[in-house]
N, C-alpha and C. Protein backbone atom coordinates (compact mmCIF):
# COMPACT_ATOMS: atom_id res chain seq x y z
N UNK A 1 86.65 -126.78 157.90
CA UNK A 1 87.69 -127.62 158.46
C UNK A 1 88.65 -128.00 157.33
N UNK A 2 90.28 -127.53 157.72
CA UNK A 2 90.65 -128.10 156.51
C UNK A 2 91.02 -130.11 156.43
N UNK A 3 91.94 -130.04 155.37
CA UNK A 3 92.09 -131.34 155.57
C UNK A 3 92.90 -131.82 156.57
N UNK A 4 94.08 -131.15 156.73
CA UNK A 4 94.79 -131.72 157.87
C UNK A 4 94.10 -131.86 159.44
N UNK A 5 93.64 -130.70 159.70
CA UNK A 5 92.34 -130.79 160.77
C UNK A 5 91.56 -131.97 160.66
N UNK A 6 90.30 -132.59 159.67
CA UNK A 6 90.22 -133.12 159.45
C UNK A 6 90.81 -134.98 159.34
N UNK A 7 92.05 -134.80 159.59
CA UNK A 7 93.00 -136.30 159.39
C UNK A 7 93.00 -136.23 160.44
N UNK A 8 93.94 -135.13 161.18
CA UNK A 8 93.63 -135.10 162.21
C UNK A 8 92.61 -135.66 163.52
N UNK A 9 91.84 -135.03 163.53
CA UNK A 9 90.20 -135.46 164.35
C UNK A 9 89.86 -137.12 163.97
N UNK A 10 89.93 -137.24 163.16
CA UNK A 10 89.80 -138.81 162.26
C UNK A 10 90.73 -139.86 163.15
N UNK A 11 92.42 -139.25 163.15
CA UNK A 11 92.83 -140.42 164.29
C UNK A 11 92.63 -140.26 165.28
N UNK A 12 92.37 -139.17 165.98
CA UNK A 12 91.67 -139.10 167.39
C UNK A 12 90.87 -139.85 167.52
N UNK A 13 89.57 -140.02 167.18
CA UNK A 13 88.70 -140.22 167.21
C UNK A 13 88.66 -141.90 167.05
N UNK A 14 89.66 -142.35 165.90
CA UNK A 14 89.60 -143.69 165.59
C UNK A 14 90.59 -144.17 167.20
N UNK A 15 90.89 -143.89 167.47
CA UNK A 15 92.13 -143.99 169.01
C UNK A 15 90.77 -144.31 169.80
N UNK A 16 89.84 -143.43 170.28
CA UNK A 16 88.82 -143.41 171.35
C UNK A 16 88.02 -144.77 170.99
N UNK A 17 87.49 -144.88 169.70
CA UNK A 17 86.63 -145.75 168.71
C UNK A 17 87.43 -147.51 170.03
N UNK A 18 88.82 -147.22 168.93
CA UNK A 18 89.35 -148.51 169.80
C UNK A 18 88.99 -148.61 171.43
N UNK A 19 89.58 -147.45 171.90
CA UNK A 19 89.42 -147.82 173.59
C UNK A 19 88.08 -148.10 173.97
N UNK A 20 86.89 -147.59 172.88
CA UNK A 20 86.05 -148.32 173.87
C UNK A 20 85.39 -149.59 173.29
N UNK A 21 85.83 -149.92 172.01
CA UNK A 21 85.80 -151.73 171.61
C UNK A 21 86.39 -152.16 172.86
N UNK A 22 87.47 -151.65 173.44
CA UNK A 22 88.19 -152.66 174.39
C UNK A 22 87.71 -152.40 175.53
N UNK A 23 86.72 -151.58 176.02
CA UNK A 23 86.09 -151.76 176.94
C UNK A 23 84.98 -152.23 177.01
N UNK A 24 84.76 -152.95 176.03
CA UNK A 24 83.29 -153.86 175.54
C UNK A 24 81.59 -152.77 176.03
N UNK A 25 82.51 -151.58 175.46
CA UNK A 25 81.14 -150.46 175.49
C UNK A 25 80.43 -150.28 173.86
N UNK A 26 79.33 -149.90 173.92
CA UNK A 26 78.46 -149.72 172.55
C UNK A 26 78.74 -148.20 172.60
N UNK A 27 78.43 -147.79 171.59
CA UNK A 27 78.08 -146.14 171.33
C UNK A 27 76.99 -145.44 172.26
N UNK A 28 75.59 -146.26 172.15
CA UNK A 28 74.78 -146.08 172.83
C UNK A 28 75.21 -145.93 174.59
N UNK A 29 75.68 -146.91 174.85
CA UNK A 29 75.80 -146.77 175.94
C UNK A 29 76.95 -146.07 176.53
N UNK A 30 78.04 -145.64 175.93
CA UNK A 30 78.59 -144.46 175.96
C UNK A 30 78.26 -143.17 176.26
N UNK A 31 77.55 -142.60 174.93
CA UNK A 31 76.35 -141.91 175.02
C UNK A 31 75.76 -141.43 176.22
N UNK A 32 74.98 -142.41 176.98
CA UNK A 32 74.37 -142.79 177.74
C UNK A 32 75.10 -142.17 179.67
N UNK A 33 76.58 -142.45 179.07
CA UNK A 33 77.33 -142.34 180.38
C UNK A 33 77.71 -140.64 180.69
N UNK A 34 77.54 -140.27 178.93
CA UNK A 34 78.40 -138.75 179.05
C UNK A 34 76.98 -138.17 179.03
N UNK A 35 75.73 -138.40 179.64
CA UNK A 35 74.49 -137.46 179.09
C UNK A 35 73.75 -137.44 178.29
N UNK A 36 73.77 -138.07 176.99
CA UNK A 36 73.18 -138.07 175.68
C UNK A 36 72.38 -139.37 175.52
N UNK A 37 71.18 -138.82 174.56
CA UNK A 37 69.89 -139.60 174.65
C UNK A 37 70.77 -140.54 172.94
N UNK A 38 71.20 -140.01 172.16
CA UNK A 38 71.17 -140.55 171.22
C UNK A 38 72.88 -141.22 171.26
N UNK A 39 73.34 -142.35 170.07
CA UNK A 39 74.44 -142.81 170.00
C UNK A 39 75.74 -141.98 168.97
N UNK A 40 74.64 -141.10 168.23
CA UNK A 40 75.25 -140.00 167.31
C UNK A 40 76.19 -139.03 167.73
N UNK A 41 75.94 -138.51 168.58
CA UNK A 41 77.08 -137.66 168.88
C UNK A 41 78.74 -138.68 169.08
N UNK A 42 78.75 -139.47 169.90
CA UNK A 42 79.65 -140.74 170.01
C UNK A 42 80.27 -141.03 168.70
N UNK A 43 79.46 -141.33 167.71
CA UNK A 43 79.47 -141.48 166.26
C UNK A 43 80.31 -140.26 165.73
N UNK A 44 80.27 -139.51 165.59
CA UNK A 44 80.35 -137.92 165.17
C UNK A 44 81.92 -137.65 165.58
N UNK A 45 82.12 -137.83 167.08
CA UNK A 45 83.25 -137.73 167.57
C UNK A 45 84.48 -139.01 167.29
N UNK A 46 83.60 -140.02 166.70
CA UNK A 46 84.55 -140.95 166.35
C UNK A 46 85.07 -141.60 165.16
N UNK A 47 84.49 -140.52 164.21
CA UNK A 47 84.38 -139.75 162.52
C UNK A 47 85.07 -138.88 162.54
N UNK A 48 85.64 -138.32 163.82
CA UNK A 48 86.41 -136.81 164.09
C UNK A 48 85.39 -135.31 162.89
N UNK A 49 84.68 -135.26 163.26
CA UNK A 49 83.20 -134.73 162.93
C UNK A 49 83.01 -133.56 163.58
N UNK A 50 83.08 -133.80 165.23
CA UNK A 50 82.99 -132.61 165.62
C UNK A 50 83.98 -132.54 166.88
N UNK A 51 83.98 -131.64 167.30
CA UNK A 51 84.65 -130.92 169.07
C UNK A 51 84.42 -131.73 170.12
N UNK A 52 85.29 -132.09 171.04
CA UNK A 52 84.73 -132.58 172.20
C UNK A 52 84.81 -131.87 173.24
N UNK A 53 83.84 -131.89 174.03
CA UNK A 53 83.74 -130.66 175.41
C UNK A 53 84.45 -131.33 176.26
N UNK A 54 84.98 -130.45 177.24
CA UNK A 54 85.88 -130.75 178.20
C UNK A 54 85.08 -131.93 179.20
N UNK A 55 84.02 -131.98 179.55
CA UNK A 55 83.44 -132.94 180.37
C UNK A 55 83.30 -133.95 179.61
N UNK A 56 82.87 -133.86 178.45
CA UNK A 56 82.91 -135.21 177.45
C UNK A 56 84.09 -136.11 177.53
N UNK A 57 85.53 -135.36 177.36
CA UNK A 57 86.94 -136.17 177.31
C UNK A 57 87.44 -136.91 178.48
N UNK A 58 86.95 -135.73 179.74
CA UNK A 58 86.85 -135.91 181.21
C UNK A 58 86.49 -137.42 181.76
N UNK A 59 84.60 -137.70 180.79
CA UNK A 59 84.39 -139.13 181.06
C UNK A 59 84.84 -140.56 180.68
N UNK A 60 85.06 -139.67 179.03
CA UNK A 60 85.63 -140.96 178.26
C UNK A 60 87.05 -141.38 179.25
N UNK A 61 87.80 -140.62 179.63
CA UNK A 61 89.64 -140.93 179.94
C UNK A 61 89.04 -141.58 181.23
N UNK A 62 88.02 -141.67 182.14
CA UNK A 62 88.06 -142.61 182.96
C UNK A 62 87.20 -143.84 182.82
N UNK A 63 86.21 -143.90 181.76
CA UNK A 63 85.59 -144.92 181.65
C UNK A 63 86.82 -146.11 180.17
N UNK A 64 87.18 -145.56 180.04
CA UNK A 64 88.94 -146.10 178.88
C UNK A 64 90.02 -146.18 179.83
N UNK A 65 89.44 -145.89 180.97
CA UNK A 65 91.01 -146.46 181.71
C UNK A 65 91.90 -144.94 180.82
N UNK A 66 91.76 -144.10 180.80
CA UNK A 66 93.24 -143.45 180.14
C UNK A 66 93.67 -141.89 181.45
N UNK A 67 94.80 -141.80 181.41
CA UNK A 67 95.03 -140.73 182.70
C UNK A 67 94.14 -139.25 181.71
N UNK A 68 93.55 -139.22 182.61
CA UNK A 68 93.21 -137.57 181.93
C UNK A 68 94.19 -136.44 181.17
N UNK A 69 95.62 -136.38 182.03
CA UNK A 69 96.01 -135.48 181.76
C UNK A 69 96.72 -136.01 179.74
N UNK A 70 97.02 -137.17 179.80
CA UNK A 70 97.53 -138.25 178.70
C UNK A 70 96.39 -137.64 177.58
N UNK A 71 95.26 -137.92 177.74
CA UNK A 71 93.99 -137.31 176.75
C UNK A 71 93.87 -136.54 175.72
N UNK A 72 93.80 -135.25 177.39
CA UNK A 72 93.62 -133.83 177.35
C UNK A 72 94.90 -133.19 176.34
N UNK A 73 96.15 -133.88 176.54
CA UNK A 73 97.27 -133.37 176.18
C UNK A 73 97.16 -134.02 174.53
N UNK A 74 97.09 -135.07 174.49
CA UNK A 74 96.64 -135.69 172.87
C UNK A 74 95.53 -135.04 171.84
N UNK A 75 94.80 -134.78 172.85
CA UNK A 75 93.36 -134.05 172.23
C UNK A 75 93.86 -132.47 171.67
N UNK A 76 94.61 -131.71 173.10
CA UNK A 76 95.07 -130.40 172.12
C UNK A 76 96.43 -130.15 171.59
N UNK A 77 96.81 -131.68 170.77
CA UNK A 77 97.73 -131.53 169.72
C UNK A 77 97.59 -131.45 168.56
N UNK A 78 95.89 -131.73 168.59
CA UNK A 78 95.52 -131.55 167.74
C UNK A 78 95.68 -130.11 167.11
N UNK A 79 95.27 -129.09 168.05
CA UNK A 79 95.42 -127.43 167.64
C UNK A 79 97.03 -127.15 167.39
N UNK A 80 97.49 -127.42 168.28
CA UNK A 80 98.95 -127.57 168.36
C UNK A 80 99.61 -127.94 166.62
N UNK A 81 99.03 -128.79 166.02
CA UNK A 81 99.78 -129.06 165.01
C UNK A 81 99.21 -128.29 164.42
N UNK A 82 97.78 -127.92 164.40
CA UNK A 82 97.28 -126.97 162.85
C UNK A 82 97.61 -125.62 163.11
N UNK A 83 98.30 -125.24 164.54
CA UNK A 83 98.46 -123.94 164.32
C UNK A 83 100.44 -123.65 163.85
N UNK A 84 100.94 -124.94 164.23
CA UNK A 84 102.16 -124.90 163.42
C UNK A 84 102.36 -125.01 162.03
N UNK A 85 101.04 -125.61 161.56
CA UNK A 85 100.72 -125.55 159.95
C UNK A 85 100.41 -123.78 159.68
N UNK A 86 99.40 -123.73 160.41
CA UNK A 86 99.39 -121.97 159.63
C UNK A 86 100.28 -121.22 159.99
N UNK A 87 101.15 -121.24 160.70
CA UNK A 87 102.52 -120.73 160.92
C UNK A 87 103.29 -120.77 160.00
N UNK A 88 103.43 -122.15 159.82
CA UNK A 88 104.37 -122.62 158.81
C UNK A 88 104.07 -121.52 157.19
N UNK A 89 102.94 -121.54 156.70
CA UNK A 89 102.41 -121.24 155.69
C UNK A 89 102.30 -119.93 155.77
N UNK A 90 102.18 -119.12 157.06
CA UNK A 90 102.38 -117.37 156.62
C UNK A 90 103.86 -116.78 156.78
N UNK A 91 104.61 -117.79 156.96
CA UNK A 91 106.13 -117.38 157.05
C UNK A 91 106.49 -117.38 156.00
């Protein structure tokens, strides 16, 4: 992962982190809502650490109150910008 990827995923992730302080949810019980036994993965994704699966983003945007399509579209700007970076850089 480079770094911009990396910064990247990091404010994503810190964005979700907030929405669900403000939905007075724990990690665990997050977790809990998308399938998962442990609070780590939650963690992971909110470290921008790893990928989120399409059903994963699916739950979070309605348990955060956020429109799905608002998300989904934030989530793959992420690719969106790193592939205008390697663009940028083989031109």
């Amino acid at each position: 992962m480079c770094e911009l990827e990396k910064q990247l995923r990091q404010q994503f992730g810190m964005f979700l982190r907030e929405r669900r302080l403000k939905s007075n949810i724990t990690q665990k019980e997050m977790a809990e809502i998308c399938g998962y036994e442990s609070s780590q993965y939650i963690s992971n994704i909110e470290r921008g650490l790893c990928s989120i699966p399409p059903r994963v983003l699916a739950v979070m945007a309605t348990v955060y109150k956020i429109q799905p399509q608002k998300l989904a579209k934030q989530y793959n700007s992420i690719d969106l910008k790193l592939l205008e970076e390697r663009m940028l850089r083989s031109s």
